[in-house]
C-alpha atoms as a PDB file:
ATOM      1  CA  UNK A   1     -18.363  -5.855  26.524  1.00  0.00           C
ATOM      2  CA  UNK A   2     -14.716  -5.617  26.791  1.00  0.00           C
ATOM      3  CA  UNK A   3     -12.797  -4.131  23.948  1.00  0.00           C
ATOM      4  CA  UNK A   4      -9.436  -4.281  23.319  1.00  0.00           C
ATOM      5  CA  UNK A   5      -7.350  -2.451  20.639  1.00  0.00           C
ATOM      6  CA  UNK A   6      -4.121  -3.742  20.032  1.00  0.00           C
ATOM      7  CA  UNK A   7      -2.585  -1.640  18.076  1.00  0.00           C
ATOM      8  CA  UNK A   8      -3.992   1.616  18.476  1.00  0.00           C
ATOM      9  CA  UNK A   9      -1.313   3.977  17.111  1.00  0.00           C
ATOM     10  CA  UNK A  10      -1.829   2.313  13.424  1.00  0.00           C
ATOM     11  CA  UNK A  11      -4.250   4.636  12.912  1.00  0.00           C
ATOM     12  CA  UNK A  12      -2.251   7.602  14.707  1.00  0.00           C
ATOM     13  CA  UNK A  13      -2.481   9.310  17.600  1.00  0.00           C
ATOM     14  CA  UNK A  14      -4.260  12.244  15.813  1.00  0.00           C
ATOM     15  CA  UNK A  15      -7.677  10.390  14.899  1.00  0.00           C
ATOM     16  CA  UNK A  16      -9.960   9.757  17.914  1.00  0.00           C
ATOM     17  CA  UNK A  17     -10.738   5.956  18.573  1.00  0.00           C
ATOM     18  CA  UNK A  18     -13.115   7.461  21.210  1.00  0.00           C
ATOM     19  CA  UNK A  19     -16.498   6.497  19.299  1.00  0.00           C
ATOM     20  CA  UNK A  20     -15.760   2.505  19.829  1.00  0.00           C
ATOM     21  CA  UNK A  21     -16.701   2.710  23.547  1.00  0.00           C
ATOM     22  CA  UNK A  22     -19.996   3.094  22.973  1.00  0.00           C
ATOM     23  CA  UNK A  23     -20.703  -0.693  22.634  1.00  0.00           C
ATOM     24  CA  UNK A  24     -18.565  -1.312  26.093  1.00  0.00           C
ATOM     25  CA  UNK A  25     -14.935  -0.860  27.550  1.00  0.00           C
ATOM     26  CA  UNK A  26     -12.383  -0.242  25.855  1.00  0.00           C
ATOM     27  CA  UNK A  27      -8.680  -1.216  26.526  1.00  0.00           C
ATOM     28  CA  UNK A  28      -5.998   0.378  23.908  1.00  0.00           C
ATOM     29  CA  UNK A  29      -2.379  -0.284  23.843  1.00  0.00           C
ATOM     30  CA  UNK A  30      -0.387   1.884  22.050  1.00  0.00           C
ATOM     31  CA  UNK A  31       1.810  -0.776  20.651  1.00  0.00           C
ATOM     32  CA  UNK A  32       1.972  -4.249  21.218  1.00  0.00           C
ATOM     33  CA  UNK A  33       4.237  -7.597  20.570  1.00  0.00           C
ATOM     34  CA  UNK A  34       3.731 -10.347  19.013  1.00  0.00           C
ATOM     35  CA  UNK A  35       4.810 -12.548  22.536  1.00  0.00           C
ATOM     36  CA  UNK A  36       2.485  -9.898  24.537  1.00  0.00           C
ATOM     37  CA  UNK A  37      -0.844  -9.952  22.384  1.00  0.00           C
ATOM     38  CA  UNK A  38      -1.866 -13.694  24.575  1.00  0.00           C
ATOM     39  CA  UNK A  39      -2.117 -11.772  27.628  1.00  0.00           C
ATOM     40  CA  UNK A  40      -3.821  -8.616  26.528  1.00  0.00           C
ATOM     41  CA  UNK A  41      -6.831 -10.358  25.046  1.00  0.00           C
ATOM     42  CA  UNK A  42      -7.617 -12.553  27.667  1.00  0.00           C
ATOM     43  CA  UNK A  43     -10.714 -10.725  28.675  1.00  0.00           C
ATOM     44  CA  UNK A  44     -11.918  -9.346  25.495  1.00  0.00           C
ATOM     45  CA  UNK A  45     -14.941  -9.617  23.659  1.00  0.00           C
ATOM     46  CA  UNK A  46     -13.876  -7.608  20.743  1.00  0.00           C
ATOM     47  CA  UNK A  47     -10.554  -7.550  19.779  1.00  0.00           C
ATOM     48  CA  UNK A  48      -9.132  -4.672  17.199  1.00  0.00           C
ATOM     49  CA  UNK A  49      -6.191  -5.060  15.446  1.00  0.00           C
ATOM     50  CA  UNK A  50      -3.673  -4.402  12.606  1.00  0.00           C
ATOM     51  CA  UNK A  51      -0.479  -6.443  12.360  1.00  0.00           C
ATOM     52  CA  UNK A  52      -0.839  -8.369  15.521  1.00  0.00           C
ATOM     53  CA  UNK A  53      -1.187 -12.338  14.988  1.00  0.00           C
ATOM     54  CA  UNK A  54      -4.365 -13.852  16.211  1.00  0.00           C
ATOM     55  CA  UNK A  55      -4.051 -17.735  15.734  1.00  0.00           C
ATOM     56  CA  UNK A  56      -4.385 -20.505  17.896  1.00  0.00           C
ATOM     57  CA  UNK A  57      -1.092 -19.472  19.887  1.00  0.00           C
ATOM     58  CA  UNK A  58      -2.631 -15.975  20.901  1.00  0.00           C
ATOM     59  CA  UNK A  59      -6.432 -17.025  21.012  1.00  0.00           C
ATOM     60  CA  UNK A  60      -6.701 -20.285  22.966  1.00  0.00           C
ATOM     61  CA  UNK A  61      -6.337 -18.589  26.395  1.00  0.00           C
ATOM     62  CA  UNK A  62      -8.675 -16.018  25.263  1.00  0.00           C
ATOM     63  CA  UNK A  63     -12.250 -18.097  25.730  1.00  0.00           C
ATOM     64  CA  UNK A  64     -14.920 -14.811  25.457  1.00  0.00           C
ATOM     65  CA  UNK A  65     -13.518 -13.460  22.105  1.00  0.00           C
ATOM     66  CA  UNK A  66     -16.824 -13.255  19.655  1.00  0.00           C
ATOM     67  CA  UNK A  67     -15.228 -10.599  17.173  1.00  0.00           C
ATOM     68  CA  UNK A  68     -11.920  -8.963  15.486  1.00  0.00           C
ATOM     69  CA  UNK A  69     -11.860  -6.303  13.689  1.00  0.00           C
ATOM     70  CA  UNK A  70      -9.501  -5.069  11.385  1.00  0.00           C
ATOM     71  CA  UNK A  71      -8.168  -1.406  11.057  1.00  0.00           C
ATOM     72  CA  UNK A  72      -6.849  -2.674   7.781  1.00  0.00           C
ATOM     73  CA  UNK A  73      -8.439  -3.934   4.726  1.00  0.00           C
ATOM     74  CA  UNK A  74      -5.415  -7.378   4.661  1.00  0.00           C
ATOM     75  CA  UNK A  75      -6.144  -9.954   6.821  1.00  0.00           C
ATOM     76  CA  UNK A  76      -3.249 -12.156   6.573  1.00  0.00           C
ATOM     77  CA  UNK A  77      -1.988 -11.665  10.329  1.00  0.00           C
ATOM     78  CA  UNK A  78      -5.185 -14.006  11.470  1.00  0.00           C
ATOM     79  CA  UNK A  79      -6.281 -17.642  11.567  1.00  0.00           C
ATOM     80  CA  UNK A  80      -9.079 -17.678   9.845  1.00  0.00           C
ATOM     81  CA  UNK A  81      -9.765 -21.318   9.676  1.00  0.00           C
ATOM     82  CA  UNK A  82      -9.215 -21.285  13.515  1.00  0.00           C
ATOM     83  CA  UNK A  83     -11.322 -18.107  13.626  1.00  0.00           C
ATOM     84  CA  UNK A  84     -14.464 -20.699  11.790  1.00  0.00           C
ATOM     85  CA  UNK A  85     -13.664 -23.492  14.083  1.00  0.00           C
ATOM     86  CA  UNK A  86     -13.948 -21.025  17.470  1.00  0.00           C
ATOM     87  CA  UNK A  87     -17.230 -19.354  15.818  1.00  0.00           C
ATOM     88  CA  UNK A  88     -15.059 -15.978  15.795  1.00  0.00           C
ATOM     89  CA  UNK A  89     -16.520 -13.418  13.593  1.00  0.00           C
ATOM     90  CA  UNK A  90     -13.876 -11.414  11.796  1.00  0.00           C
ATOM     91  CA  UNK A  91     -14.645  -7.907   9.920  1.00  0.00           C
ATOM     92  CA  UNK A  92     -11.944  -6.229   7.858  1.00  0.00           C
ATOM     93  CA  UNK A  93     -12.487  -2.687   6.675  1.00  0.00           C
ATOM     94  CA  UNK A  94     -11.916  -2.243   2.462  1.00  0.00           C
ATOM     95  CA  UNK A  95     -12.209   0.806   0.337  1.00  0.00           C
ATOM     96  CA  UNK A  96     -11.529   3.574   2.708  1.00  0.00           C
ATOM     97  CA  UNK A  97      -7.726   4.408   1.362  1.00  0.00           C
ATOM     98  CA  UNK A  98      -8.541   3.866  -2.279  1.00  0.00           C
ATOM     99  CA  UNK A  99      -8.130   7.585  -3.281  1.00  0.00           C
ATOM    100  CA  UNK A 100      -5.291   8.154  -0.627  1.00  0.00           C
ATOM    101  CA  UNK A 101      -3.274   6.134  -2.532  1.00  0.00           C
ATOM    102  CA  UNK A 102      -4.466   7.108  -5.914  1.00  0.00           C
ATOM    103  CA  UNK A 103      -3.172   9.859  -4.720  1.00  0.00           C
ATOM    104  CA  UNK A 104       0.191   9.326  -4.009  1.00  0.00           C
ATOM    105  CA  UNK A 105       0.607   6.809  -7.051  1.00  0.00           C
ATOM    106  CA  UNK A 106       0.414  10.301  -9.174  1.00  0.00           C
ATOM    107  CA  UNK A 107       2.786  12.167  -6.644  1.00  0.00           C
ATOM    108  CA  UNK A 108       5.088   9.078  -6.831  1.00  0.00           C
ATOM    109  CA  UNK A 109       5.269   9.335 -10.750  1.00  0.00           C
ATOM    110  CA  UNK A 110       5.361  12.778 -11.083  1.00  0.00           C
ATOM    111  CA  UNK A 111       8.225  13.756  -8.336  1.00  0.00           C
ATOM    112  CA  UNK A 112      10.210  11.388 -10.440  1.00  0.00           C
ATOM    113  CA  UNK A 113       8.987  11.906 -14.057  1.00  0.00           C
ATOM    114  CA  UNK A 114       9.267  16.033 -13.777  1.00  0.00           C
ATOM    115  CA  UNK A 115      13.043  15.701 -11.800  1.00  0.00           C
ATOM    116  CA  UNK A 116      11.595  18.012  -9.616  1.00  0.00           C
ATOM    117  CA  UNK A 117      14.253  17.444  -6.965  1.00  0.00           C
ATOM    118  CA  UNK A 118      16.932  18.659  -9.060  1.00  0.00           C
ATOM    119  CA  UNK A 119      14.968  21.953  -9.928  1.00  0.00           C
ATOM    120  CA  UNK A 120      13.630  22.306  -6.360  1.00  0.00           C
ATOM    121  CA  UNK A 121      17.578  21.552  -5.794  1.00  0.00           C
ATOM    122  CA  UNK A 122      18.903  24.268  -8.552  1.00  0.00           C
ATOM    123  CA  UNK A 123      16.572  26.988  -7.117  1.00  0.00           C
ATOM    124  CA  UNK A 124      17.321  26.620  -3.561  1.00  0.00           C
ATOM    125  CA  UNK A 125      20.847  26.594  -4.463  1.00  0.00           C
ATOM    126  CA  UNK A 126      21.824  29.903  -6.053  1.00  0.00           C
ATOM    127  CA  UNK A 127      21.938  28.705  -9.196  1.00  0.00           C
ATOM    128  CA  UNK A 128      18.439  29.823 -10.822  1.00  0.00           C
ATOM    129  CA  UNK A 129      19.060  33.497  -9.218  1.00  0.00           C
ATOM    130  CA  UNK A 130      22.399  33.386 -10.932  1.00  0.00           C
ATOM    131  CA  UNK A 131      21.664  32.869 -14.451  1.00  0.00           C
ATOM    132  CA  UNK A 132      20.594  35.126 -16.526  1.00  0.00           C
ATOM    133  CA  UNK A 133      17.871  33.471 -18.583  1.00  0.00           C
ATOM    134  CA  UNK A 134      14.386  33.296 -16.973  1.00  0.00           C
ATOM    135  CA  UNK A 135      13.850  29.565 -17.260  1.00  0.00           C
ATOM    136  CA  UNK A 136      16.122  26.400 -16.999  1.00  0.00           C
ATOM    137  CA  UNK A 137      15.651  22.643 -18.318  1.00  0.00           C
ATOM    138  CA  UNK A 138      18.885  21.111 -18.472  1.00  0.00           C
ATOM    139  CA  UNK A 139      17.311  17.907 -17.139  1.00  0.00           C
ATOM    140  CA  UNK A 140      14.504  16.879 -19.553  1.00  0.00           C
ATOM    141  CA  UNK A 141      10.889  16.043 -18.660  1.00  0.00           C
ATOM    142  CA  UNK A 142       7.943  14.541 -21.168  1.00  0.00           C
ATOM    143  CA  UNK A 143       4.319  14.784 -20.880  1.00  0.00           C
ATOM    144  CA  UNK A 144       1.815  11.572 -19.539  1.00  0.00           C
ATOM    145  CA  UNK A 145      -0.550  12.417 -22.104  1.00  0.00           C
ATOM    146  CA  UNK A 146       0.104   9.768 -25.037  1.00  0.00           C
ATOM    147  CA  UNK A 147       2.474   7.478 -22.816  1.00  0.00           C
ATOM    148  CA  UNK A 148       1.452   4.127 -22.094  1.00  0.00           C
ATOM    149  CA  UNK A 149       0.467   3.598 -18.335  1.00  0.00           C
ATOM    150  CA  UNK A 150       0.743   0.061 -17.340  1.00  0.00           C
ATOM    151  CA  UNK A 151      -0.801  -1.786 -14.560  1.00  0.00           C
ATOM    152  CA  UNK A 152      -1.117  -4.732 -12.335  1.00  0.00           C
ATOM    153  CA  UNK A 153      -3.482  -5.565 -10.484  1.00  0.00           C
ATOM    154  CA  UNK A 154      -7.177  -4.038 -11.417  1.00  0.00           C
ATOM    155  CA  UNK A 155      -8.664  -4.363  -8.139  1.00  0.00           C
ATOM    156  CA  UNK A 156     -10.539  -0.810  -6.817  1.00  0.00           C
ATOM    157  CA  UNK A 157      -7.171   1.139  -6.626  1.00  0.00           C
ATOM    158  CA  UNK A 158      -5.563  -0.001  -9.773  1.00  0.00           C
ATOM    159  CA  UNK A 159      -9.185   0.750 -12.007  1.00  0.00           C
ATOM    160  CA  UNK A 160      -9.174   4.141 -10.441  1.00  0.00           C
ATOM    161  CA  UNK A 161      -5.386   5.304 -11.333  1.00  0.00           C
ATOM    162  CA  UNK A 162      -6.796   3.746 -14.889  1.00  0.00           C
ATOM    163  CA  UNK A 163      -9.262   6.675 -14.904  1.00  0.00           C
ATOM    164  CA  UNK A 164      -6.735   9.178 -13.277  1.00  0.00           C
ATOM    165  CA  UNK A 165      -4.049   8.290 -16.075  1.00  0.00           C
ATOM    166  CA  UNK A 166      -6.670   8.463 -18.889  1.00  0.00           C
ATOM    167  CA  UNK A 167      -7.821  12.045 -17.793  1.00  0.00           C
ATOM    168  CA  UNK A 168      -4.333  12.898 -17.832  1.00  0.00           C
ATOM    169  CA  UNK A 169      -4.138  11.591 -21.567  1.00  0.00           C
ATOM    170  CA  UNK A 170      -2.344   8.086 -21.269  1.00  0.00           C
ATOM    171  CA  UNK A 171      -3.370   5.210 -22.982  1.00  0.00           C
ATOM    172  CA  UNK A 172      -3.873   2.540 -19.869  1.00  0.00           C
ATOM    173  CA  UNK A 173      -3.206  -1.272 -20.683  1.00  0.00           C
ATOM    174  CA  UNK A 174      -3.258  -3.876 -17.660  1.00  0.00           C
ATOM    175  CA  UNK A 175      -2.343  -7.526 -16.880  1.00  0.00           C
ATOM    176  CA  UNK A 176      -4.228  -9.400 -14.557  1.00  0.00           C
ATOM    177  CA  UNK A 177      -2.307 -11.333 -11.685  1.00  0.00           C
ATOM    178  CA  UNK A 178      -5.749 -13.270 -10.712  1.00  0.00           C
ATOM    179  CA  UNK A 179      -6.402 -13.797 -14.152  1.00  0.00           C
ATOM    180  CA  UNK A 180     -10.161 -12.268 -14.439  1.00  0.00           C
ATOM    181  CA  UNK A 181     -10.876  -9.828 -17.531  1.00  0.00           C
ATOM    182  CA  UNK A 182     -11.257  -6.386 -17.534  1.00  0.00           C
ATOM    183  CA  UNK A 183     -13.419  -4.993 -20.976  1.00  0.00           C
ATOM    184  CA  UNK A 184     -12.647  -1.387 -20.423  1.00  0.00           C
ATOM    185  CA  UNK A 185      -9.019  -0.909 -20.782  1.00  0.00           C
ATOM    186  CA  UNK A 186      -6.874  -2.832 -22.863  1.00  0.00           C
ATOM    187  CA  UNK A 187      -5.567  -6.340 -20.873  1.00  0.00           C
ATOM    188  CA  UNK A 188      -1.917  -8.111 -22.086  1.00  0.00           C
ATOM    189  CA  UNK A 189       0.552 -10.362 -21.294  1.00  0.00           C
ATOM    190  CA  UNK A 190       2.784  -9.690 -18.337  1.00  0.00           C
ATOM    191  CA  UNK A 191       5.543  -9.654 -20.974  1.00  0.00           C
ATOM    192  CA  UNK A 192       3.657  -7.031 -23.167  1.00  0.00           C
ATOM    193  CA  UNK A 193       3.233  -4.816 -19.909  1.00  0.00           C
ATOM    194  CA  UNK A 194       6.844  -4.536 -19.220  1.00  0.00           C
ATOM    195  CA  UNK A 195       8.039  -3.878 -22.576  1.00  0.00           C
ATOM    196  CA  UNK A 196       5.171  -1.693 -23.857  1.00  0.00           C
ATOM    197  CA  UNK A 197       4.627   0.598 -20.892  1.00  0.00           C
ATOM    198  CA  UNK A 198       6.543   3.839 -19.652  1.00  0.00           C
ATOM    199  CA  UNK A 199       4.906   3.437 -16.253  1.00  0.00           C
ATOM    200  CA  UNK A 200       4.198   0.546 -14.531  1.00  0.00           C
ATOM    201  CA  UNK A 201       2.213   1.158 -11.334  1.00  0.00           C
ATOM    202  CA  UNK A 202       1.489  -2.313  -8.870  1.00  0.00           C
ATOM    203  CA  UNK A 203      -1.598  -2.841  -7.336  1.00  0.00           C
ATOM    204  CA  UNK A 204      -1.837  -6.217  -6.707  1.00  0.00           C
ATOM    205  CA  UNK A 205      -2.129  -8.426  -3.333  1.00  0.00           C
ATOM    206  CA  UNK A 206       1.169 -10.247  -2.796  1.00  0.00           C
ATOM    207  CA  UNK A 207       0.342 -14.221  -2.721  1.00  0.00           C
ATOM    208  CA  UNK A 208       2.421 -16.939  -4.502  1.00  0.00           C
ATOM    209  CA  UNK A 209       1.408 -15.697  -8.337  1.00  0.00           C
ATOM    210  CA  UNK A 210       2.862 -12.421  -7.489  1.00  0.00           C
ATOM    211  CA  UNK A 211       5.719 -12.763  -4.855  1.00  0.00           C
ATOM    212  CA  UNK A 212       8.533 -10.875  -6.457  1.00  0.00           C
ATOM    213  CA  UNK A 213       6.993 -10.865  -9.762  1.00  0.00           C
ATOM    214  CA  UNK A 214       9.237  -7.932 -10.652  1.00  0.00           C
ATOM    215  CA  UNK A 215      12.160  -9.129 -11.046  1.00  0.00           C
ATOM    216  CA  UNK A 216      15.922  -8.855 -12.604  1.00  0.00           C
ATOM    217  CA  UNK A 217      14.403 -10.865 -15.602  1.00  0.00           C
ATOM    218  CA  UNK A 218      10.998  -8.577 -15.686  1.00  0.00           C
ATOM    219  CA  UNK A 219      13.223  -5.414 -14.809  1.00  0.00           C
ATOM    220  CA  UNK A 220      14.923  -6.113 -18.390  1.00  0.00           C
ATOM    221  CA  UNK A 221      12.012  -6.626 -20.602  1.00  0.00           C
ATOM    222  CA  UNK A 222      11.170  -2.720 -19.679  1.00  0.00           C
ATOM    223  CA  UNK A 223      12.039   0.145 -21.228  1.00  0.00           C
ATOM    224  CA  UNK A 224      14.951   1.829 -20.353  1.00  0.00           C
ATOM    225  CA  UNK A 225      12.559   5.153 -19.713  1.00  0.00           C
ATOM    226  CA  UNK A 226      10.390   3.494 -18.020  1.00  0.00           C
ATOM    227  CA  UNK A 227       9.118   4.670 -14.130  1.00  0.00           C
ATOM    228  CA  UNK A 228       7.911   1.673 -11.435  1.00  0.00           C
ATOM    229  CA  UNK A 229       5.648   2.331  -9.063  1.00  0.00           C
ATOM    230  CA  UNK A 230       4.909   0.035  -6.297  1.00  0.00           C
ATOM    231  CA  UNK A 231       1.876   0.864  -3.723  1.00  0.00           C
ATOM    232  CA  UNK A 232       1.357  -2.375  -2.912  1.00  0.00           C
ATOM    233  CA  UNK A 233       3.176  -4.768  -1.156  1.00  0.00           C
ATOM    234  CA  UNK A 234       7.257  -4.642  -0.904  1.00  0.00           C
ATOM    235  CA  UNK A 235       7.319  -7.992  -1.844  1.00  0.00           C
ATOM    236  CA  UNK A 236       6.013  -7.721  -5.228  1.00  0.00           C
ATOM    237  CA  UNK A 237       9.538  -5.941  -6.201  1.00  0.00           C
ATOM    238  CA  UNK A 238      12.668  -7.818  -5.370  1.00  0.00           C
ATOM    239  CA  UNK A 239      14.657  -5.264  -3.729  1.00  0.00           C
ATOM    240  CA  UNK A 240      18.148  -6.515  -5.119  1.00  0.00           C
ATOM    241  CA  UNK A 241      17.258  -7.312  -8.449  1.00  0.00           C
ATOM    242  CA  UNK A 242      15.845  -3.468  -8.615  1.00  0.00           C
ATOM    243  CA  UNK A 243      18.926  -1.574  -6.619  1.00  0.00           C
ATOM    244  CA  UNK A 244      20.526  -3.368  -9.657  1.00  0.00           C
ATOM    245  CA  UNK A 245      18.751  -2.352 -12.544  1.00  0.00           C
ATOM    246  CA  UNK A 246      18.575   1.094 -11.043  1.00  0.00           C
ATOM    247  CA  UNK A 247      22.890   1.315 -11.102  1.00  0.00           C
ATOM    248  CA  UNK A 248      22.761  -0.326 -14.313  1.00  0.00           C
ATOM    249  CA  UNK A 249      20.184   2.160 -16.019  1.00  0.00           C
ATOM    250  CA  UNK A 250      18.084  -0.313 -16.892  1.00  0.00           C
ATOM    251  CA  UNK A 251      14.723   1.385 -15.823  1.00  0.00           C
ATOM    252  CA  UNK A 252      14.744   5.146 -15.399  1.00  0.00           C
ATOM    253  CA  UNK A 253      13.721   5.630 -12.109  1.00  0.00           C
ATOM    254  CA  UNK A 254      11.291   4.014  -9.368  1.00  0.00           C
ATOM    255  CA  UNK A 255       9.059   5.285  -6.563  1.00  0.00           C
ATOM    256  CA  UNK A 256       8.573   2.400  -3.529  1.00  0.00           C
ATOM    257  CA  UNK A 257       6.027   2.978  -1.127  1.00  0.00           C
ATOM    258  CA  UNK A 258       6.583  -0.458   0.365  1.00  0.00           C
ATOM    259  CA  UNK A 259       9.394  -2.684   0.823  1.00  0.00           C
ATOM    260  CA  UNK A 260       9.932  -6.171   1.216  1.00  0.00           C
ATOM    261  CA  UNK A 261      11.178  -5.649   5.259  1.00  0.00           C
ATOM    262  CA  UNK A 262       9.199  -2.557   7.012  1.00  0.00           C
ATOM    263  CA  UNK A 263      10.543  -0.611   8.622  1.00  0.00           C
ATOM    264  CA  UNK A 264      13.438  -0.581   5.886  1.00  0.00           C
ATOM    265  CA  UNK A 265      16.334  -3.087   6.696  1.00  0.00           C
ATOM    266  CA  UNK A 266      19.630  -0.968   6.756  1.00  0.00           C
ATOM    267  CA  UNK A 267      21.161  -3.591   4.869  1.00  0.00           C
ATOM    268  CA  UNK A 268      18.801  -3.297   2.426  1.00  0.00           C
ATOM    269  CA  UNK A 269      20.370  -2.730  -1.129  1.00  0.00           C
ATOM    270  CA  UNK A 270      18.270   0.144  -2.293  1.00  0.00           C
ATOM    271  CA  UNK A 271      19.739   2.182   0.711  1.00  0.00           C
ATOM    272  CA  UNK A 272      22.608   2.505  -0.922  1.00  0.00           C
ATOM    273  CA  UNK A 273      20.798   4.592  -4.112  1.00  0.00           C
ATOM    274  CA  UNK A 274      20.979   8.240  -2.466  1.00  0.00           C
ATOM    275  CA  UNK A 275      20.001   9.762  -5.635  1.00  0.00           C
ATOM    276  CA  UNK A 276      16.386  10.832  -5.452  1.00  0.00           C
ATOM    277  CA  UNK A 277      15.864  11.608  -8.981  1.00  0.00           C
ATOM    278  CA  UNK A 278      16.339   7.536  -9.493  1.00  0.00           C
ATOM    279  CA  UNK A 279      14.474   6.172  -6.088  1.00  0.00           C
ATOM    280  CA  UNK A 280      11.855   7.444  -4.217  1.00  0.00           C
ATOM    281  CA  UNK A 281      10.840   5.737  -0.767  1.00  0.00           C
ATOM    282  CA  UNK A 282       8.067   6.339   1.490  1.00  0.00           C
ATOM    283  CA  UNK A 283       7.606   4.438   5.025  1.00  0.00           C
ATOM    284  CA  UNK A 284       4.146   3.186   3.634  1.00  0.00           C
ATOM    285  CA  UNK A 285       1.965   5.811   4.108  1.00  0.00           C
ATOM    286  CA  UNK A 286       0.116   6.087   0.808  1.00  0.00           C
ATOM    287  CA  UNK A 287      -2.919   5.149   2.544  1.00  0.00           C
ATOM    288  CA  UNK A 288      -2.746   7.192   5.577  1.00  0.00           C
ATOM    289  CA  UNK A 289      -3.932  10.339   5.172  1.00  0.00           C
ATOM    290  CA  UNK A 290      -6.490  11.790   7.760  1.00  0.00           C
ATOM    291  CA  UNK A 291      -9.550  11.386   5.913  1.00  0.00           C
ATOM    292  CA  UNK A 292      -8.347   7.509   4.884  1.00  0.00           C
ATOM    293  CA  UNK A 293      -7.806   6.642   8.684  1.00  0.00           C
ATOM    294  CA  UNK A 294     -10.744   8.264  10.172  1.00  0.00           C
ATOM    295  CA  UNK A 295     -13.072   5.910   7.501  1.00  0.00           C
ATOM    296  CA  UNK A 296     -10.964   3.043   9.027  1.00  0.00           C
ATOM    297  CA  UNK A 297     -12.161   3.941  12.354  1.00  0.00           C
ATOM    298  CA  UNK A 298     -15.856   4.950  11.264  1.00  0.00           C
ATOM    299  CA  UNK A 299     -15.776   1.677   9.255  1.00  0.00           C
ATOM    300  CA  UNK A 300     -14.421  -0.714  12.017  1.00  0.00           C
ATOM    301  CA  UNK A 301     -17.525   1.387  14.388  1.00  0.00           C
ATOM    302  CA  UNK A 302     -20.062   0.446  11.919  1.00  0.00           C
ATOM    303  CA  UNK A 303     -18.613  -3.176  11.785  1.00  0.00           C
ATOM    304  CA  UNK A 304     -19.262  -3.614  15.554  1.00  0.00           C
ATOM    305  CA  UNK A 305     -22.476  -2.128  15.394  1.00  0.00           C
ATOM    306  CA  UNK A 306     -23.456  -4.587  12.731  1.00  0.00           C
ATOM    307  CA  UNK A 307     -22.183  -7.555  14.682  1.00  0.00           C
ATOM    308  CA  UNK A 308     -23.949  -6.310  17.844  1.00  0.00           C
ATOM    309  CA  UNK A 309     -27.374  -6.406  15.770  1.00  0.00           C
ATOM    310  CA  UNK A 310     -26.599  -9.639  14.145  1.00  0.00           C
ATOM    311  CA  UNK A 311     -26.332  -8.392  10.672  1.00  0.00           C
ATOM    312  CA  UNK A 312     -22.828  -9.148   8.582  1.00  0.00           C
ATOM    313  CA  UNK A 313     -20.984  -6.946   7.090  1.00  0.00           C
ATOM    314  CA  UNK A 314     -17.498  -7.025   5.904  1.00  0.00           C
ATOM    315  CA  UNK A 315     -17.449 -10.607   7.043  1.00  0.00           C
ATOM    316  CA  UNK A 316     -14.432 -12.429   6.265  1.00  0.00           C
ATOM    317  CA  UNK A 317     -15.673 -15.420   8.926  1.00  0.00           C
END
């Protein structure tokens, strides 16, 4: 079979994609285009990708594709009621960056919560060796145990920062954005979430409920104290309406790991928030450390292999 990879640097260059060729030949492109993916997939069997649309545009010249993969766990970039109408099997890969980005939820908070750029800042400066006293902590920090963690979205990574902020001594409360119900942690309004919690970490898949569901009018109803953390997609958080509430002081701080353009738009208003005691941004990488994107790989291999015997698993189509 003829395999062809589309976007093979998604995973990064570091983690070997070499285990896929055993079911045939494999084709990987570093990179690819939207306008180039037609031509690339001609020929292939199996096609692997990330970001890439496959849709009637890029497929109907490609007559011998059986399978796609995913080396994500969203699916959004394909067709899939063109993918059921072809008889195109499609396999996305979910679980394998849940504690990756558990992970850097609790860095997220923390970096901001502790102001540990301004001490890492103060040290590195001269400042610490210059004072006399043997401690310093002008800018004030609190403890998680006995705050109120909020979250949305209590999918597999938002119930698992629920257990991480309850070992750390916070009460958790949630609000459901699909609206099923959740027995073992304590499930509000959306309204009760902003204005009860100190941290409000989001976890939920962006769709029409929750486009932009935070808001200038949600940024209000929180506490002034509060921290935002959003690990899941940048258009949960409406980038202007949060530069704003950020110069205004109306939340304390917030840590983005995703943003509603990606790469980040230099016009984009948070750019102009320098101060990294108040925002935090990462280039989306929560999920990608190497353990995360070698089970994407592993994951998408045992996809194939499950195809190739006629089982199904992780079968969207």
């Amino acid at each position: 079979m003829k395999i062809v990879i589309l976007e093979r640097n998604s995973v990064g260059p570091d983690v070997s994609v070499d285990s896929i060729g055993e079911f045939g030949e494999v084709t990987a492109y570093t990179d690819t285009t939207a306008e180039t993916v037609s031509e690339r997939i001609t020929d292939a069997d199996i096609v692997i990708a990330n970001k890439m649309p496959l849709n009637e545009s890029t497929l109907s010249g490609a007559d011998n594709v059986k399978l796609i993969c995913e080396f994500a766990t969203g699916y959004d970039n394909i067709d899939i009621e063109y993918c059921k109408r072809r008889g195109i099997a499609v396999c996305n890969v979910s679980g394998y960056s849940t504690e990756a980005v558990v992970q850097h939820t609790f860095a997220l908070f923390f970096y901001l919560s502790e102001n540990l750029p301004y001490y890492d800042e103060y040290v590195k400066s001269g400042a610490y060796a210059a004072q006399p006293m043997f401690t310093h902590y002008d800018r004030h920090f609190t403890e998680l145990s006995g705050k109120t963690w909020g979250i949305a979205g209590m999918g597999s990574i938002g119930s698992r920062v629920a257990e991480v902020a309850s070992a750390f001594g916070a009460h958790v409360i949630h609000y459901s954005t699909s609206g099923s119900k959740s027995d073992k942690y304590e499930q509000v309004s959306f309204d009760e979430l902003l204005s009860r919690s100190d941290v409000i970490s989001l976890h939920c898949p962006l769709n029409d409920k929750t486009k932009y569901l935070i808001n200038s009018e949600a940024l209000s109803k929180m506490k002034k104290t509060a921290i935002l953390i959003n690990v899941a997609r940048g258009k949960v958080v409406n980038n202007a309406d949060l530069a704003q509430a950020l110069k205004n002081g109306s939340i304390a701080a917030a840590g983005l790991d995703v943003i509603e353009q990606e790469p980040i738009a230099k016009d984009n208003p948070l750019m102009e928030i320098q101060d990294s005691s108040r925002l935090l941004i990462t280039p989306h990488m929560a999920w990608a450390s190497t353990e995360a994107r070698n089970r994407c790989v592993s994951e998408c291999v045992e996809n194939i292999r499950s195809y190739i015997k006629g089982e199904s698993r992780n079968r969207i189509v």
